[in-house]
Protein backbone atom coordinates (compact mmCIF):
# COMPACT_ATOMS: atom_id res chain seq x y z
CA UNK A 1 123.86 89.56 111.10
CA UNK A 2 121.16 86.94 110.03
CA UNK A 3 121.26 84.65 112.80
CA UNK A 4 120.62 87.20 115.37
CA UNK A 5 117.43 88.75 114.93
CA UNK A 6 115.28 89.96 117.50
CA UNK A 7 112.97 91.89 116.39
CA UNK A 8 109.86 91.98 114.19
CA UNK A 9 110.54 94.47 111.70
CA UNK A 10 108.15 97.37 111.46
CA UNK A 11 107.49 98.28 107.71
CA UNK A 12 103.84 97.96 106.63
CA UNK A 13 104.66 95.16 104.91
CA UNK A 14 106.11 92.73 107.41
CA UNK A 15 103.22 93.77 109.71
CA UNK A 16 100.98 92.46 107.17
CA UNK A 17 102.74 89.16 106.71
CA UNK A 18 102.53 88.77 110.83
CA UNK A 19 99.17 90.08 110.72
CA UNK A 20 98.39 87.30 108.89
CA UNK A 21 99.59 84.40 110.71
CA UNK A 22 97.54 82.91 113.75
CA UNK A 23 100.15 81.96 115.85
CA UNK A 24 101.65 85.31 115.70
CA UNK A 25 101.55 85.75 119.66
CA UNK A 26 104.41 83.09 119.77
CA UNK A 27 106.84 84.91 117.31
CA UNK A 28 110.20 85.66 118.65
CA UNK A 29 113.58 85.81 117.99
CA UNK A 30 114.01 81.95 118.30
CA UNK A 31 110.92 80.67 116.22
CA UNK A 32 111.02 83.83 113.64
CA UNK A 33 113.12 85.18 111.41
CA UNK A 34 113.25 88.13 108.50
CA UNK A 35 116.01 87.82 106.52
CA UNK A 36 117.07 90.70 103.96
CA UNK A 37 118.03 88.61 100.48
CA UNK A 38 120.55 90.37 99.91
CA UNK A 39 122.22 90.61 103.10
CA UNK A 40 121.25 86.28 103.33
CA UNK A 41 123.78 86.17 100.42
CA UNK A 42 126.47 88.13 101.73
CA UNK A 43 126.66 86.41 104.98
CA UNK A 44 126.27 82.94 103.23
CA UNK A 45 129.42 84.14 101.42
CA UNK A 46 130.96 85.72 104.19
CA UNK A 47 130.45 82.03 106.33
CA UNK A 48 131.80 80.55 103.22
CA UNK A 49 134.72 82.45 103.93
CA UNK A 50 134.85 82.14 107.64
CA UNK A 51 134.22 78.26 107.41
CA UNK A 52 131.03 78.45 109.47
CA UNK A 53 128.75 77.68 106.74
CA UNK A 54 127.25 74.37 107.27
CA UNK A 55 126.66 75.55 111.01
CA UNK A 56 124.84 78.89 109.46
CA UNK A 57 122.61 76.51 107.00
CA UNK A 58 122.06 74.25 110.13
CA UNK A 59 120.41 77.09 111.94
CA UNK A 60 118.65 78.92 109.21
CA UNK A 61 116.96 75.39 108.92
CA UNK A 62 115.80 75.05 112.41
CA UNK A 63 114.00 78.83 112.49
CA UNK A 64 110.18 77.81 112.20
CA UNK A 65 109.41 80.64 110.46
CA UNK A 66 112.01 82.73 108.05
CA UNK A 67 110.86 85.60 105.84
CA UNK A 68 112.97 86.76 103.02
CA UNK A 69 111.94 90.34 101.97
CA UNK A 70 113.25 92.02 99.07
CA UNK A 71 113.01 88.66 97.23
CA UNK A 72 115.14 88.96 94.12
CA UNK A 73 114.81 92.59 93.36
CA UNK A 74 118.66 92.09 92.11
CA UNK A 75 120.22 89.84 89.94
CA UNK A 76 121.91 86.56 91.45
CA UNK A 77 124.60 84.61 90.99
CA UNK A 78 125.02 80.96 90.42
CA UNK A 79 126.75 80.24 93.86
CA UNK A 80 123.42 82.75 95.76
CA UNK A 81 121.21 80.72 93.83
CA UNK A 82 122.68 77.55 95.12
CA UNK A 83 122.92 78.85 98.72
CA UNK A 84 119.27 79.60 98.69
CA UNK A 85 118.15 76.27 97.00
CA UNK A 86 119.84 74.52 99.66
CA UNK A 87 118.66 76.40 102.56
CA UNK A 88 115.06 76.00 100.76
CA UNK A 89 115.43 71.97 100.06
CA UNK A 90 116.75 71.52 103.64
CA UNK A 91 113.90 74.00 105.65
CA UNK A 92 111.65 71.43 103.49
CA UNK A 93 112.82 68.65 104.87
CA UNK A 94 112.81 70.26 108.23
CA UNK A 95 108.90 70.94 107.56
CA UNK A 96 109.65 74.35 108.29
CA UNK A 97 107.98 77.44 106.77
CA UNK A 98 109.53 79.89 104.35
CA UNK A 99 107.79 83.07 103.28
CA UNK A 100 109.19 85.09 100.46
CA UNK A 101 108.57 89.15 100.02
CA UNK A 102 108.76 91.39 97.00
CA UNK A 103 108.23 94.32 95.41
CA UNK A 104 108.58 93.87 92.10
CA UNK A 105 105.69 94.60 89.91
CA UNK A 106 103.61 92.36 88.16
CA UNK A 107 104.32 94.80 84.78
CA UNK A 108 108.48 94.33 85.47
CA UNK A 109 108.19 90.53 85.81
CA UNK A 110 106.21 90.44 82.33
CA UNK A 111 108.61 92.51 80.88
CA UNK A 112 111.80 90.85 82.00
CA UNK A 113 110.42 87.38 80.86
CA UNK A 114 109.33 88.54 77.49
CA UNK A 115 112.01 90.05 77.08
């Protein structure tokens, strides 16, 4: 479940992202946060669902620090792409920081776009 996190993932490259920060010695479950895109968009559908969802986006807002890995390796849907434009406009109003992960390849993206 995305809101409860404890744990700092230990693939190579979310050791690298933390690696990178200064203030990694105060990363925890409350202040950090790697989210899964995929798995983001089926719990935002799932709180859709469950009614829960402005209380989800209210929380995902407050995390200092959220990492979404896997960025957009799959297609989206109009209603993900909404979710995560909200949760991205309001963790910007929030001043709070938002990394995003992928491993696509520079040669896929050129393709894709040209197309």
């Amino acid at each position: 479940m995305l809101l409860k996190q404890s744990q700092i993932p230990h693939s190579n490259t979310h050791i690298e992202v933390v690696e990178c920060l200064p203030e990694r010695r105060h990363l925890n479950a409350e202040t950090f946060a790697v989210l899964q895109t995929n798995e983001f968009f089926s719990e935002m559908e799932a709180a859709r669902i469950q009614g829960t969802y402005d209380e989800v986006m209210r929380k995902l807002s407050k995390i200092p620090l959220i990492v979404f890995d896997n960025f957009l390796l799959l297609p989206t849907t109009q209603i993900e792409q909404t979710n995560l434009l909200i949760l991205l406009r309001s963790r910007d109003e929030e001043q709070k920081s938002t990394i995003l992960c992928s491993q696509v390849s520079v040669d896929r993206c050129i393709h894709e776009k040209t197309a």
